[in-house]
PDB file of N, CA and C in Angstrom:
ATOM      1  N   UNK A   1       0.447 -92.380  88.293  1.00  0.00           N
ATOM      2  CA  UNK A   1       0.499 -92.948  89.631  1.00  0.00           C
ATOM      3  C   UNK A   1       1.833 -92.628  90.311  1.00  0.00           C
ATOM      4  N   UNK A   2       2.975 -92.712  89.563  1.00  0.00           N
ATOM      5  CA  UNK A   2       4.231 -92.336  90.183  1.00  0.00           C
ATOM      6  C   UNK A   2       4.492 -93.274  91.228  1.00  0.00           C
ATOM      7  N   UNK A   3       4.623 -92.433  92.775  1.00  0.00           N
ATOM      8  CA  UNK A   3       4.619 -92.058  93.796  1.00  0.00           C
ATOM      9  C   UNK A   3       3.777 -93.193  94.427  1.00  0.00           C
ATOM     10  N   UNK A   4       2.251 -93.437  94.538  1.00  0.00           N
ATOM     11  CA  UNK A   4       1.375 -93.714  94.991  1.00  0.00           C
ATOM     12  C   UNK A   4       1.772 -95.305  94.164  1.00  0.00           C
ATOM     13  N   UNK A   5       2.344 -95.719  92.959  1.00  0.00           N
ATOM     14  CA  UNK A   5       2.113 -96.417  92.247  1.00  0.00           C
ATOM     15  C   UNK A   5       3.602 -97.829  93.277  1.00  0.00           C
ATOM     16  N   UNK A   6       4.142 -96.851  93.025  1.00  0.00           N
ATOM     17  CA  UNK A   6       6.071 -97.218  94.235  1.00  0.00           C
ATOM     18  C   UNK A   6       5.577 -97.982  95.151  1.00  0.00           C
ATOM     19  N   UNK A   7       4.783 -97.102  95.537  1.00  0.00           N
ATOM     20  CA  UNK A   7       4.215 -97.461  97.450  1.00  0.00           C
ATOM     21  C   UNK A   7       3.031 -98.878  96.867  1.00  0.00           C
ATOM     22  N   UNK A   8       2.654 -98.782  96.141  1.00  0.00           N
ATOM     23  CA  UNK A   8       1.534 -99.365  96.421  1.00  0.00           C
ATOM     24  C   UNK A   8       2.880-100.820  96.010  1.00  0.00           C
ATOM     25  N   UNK A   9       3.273-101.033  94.947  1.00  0.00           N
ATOM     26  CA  UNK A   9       4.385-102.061  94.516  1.00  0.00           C
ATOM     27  C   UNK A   9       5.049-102.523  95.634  1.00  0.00           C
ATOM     28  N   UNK A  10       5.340-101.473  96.267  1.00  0.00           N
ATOM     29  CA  UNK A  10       6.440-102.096  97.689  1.00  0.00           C
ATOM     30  C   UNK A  10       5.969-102.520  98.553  1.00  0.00           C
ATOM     31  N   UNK A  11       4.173-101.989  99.361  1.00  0.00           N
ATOM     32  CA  UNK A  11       4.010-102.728  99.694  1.00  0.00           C
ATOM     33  C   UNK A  11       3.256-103.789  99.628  1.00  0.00           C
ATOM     34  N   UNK A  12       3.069-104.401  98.280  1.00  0.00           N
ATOM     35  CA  UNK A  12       2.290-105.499  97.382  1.00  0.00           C
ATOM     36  C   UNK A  12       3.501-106.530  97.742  1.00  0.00           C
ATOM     37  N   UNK A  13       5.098-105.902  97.532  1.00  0.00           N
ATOM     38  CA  UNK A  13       5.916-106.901  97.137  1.00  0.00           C
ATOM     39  C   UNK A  13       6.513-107.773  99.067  1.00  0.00           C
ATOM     40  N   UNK A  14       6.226-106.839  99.647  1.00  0.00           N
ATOM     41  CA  UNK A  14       6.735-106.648 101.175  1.00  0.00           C
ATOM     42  C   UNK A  14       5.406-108.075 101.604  1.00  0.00           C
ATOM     43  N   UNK A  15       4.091-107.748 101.178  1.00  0.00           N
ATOM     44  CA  UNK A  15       3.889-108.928 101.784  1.00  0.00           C
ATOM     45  C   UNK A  15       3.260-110.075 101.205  1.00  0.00           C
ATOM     46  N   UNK A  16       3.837-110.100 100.220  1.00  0.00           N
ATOM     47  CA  UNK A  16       4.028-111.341  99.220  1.00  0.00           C
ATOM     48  C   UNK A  16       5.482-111.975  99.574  1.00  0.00           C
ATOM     49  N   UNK A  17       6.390-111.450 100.364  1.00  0.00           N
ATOM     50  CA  UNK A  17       7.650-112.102 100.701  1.00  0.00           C
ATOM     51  C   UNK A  17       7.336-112.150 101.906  1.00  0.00           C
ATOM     52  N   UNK A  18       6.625-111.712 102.662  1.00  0.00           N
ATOM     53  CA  UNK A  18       6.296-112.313 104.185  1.00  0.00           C
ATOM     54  C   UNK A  18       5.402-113.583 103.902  1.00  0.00           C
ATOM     55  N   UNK A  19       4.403-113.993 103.182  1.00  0.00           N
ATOM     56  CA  UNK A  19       3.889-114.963 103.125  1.00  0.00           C
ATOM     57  C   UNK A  19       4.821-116.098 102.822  1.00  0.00           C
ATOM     58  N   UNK A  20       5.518-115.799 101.484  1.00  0.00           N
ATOM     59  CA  UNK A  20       6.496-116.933 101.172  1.00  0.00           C
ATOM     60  C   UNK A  20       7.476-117.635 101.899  1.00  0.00           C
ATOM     61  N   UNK A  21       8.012-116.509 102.762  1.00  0.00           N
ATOM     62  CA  UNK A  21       8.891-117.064 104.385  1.00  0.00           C
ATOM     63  C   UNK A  21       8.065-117.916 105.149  1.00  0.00           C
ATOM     64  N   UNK A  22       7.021-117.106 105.577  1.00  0.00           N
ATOM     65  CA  UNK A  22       5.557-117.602 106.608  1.00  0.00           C
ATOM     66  C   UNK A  22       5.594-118.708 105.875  1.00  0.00           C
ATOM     67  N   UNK A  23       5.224-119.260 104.681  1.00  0.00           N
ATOM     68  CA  UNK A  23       5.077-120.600 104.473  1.00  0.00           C
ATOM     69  C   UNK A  23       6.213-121.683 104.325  1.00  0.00           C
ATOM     70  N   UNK A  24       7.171-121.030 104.247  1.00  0.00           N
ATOM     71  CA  UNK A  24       8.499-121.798 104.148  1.00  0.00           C
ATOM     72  C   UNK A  24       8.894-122.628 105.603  1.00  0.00           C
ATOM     73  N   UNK A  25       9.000-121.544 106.490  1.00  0.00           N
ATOM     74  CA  UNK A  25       8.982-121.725 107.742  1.00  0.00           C
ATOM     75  C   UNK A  25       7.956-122.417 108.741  1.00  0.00           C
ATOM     76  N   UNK A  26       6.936-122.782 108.029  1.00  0.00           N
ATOM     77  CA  UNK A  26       5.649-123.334 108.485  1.00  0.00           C
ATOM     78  C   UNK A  26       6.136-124.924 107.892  1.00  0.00           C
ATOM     79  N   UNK A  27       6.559-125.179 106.879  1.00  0.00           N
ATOM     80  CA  UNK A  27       6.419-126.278 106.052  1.00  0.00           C
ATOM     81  C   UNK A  27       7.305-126.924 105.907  1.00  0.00           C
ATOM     82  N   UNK A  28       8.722-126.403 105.138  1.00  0.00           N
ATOM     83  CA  UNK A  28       9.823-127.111 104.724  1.00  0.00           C
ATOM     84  C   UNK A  28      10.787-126.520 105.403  1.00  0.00           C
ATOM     85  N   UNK A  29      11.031-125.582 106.338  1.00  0.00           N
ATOM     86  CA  UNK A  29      12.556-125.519 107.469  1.00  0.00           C
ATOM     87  C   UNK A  29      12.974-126.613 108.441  1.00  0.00           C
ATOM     88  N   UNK A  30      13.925-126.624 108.770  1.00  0.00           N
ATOM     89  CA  UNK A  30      14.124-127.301 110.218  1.00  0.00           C
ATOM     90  C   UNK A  30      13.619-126.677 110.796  1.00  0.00           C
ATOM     91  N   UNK A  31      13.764-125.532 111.357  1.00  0.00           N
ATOM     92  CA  UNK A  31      12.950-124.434 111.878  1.00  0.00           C
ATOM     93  C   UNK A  31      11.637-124.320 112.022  1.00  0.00           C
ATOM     94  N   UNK A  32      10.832-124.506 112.463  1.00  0.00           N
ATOM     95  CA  UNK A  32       9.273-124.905 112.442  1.00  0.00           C
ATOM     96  C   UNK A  32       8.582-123.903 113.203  1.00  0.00           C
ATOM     97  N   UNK A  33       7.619-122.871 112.744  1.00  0.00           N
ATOM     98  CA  UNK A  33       6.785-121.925 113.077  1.00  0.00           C
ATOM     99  C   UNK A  33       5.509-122.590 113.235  1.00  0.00           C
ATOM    100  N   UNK A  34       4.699-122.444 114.364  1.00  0.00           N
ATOM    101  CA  UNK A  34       3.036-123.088 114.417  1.00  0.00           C
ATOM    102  C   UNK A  34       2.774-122.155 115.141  1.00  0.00           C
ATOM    103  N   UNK A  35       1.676-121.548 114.719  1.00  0.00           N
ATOM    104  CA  UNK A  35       0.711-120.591 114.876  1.00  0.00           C
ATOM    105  C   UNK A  35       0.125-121.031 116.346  1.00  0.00           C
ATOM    106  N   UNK A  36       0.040-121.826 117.179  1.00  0.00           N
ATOM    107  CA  UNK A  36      -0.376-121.667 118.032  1.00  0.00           C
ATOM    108  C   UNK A  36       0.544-121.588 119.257  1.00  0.00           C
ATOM    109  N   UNK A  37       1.767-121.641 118.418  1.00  0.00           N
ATOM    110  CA  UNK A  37       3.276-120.740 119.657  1.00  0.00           C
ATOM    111  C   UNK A  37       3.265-119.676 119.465  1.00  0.00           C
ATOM    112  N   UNK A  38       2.753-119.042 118.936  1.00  0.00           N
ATOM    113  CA  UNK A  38       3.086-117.519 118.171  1.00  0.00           C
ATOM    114  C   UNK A  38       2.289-116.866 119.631  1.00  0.00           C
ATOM    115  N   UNK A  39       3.174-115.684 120.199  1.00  0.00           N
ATOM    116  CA  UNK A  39       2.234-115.146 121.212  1.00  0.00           C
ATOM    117  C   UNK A  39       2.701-114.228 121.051  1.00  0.00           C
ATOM    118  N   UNK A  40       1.723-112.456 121.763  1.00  0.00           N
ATOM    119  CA  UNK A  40       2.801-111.266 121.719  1.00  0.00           C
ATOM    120  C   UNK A  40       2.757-111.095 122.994  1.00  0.00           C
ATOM    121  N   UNK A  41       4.480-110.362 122.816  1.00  0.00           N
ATOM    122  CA  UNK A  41       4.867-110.016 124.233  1.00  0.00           C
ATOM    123  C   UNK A  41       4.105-108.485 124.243  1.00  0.00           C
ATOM    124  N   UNK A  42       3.582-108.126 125.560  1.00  0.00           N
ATOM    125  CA  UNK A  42       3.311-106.680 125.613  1.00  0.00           C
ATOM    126  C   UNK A  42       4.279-105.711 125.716  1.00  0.00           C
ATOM    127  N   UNK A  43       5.350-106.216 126.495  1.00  0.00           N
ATOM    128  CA  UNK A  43       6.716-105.304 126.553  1.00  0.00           C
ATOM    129  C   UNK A  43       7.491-105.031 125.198  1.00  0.00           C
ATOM    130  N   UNK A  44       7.532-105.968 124.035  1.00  0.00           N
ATOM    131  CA  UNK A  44       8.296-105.437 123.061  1.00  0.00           C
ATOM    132  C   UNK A  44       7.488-104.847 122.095  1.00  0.00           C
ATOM    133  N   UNK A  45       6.127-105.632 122.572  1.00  0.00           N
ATOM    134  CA  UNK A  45       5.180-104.544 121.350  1.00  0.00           C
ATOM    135  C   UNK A  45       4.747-102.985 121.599  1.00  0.00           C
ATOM    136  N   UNK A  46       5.486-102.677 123.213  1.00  0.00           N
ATOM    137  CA  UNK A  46       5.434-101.568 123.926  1.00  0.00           C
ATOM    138  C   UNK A  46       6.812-100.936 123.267  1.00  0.00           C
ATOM    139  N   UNK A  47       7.715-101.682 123.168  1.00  0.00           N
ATOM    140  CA  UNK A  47       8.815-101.027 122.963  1.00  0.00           C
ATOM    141  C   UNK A  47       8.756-100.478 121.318  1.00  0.00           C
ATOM    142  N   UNK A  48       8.584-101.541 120.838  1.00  0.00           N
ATOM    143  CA  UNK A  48       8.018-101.189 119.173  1.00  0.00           C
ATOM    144  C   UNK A  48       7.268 -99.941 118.617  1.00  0.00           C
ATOM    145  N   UNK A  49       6.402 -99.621 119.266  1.00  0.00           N
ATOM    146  CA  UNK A  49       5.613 -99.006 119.188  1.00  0.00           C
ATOM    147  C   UNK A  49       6.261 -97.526 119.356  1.00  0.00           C
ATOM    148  N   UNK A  50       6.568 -97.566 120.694  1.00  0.00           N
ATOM    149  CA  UNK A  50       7.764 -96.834 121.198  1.00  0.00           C
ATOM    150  C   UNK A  50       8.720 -96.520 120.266  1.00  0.00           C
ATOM    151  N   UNK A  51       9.675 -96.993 120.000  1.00  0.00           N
ATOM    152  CA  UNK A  51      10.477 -96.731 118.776  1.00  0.00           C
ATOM    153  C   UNK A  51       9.956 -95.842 117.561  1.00  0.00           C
ATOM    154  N   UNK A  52       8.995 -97.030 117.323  1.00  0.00           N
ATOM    155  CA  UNK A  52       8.411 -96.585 115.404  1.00  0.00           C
ATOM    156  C   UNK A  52       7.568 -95.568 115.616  1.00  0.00           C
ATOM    157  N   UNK A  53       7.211 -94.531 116.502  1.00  0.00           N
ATOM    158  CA  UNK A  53       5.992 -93.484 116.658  1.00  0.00           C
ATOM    159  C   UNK A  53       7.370 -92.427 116.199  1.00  0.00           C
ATOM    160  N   UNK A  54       7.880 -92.327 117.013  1.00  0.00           N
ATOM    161  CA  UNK A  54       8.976 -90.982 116.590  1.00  0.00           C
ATOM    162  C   UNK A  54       9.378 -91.222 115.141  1.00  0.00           C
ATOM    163  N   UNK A  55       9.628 -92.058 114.782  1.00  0.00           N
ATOM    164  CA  UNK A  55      10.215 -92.375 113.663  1.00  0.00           C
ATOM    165  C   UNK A  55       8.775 -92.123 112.069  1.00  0.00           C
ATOM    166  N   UNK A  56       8.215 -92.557 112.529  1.00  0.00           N
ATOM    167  CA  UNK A  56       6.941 -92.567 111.774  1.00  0.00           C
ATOM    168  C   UNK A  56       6.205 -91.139 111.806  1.00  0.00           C
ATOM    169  N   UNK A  57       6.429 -90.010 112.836  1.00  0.00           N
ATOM    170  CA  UNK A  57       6.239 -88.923 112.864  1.00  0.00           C
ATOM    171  C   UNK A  57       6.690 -88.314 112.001  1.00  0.00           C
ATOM    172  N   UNK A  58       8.047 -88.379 112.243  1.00  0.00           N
ATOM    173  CA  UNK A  58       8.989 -88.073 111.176  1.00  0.00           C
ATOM    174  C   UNK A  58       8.959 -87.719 110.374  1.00  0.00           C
ATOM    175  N   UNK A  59       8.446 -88.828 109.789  1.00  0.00           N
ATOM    176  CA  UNK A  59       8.510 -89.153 107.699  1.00  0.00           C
ATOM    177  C   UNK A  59       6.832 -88.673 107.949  1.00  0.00           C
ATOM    178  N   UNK A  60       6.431 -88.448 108.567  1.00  0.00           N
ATOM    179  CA  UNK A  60       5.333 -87.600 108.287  1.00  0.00           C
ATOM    180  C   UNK A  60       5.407 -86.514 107.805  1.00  0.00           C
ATOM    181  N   UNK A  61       5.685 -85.703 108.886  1.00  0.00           N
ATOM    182  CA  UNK A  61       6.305 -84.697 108.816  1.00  0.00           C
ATOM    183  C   UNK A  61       7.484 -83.843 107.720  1.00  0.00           C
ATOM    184  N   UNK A  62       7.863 -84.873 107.231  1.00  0.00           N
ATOM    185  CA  UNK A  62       9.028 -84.776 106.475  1.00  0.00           C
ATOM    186  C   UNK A  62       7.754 -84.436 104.577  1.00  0.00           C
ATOM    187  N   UNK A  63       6.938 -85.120 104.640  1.00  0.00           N
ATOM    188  CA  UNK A  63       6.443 -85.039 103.334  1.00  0.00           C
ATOM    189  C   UNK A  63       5.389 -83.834 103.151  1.00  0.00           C
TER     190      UNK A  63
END
């Protein structure tokens, strides 16, 4: 697996630590996340997008 085995680990481990925040922050912070504040902006998900396409070309390209 190598290669394929890395990737698959990293991103197994990437969102197994987004959940654990997500629930931290939902539950026991001062800080309090509720899903029904959660909204997206179109402008930064424009900008995002924007950003990470060149970048994501890239490492396309690159392999």
């Amino acid at each position: 697996m190598k290669i394929r085995g890395a990737a698959v680990a990293t991103i197994t481990s990437q969102i197994i630590s987004a959940l654990i925040l997500f629930l931290y922050f939902c539950k026991r912070s001062q800080m309090r996340l509720h899903l029904k504040e959660l909204k997206l902006d179109g402008s930064v998900c424009k900008n995002v997008i924007a950003l990470g396409t060149s970048s994501g070309i890239t490492q396309f390209m690159a392999k």
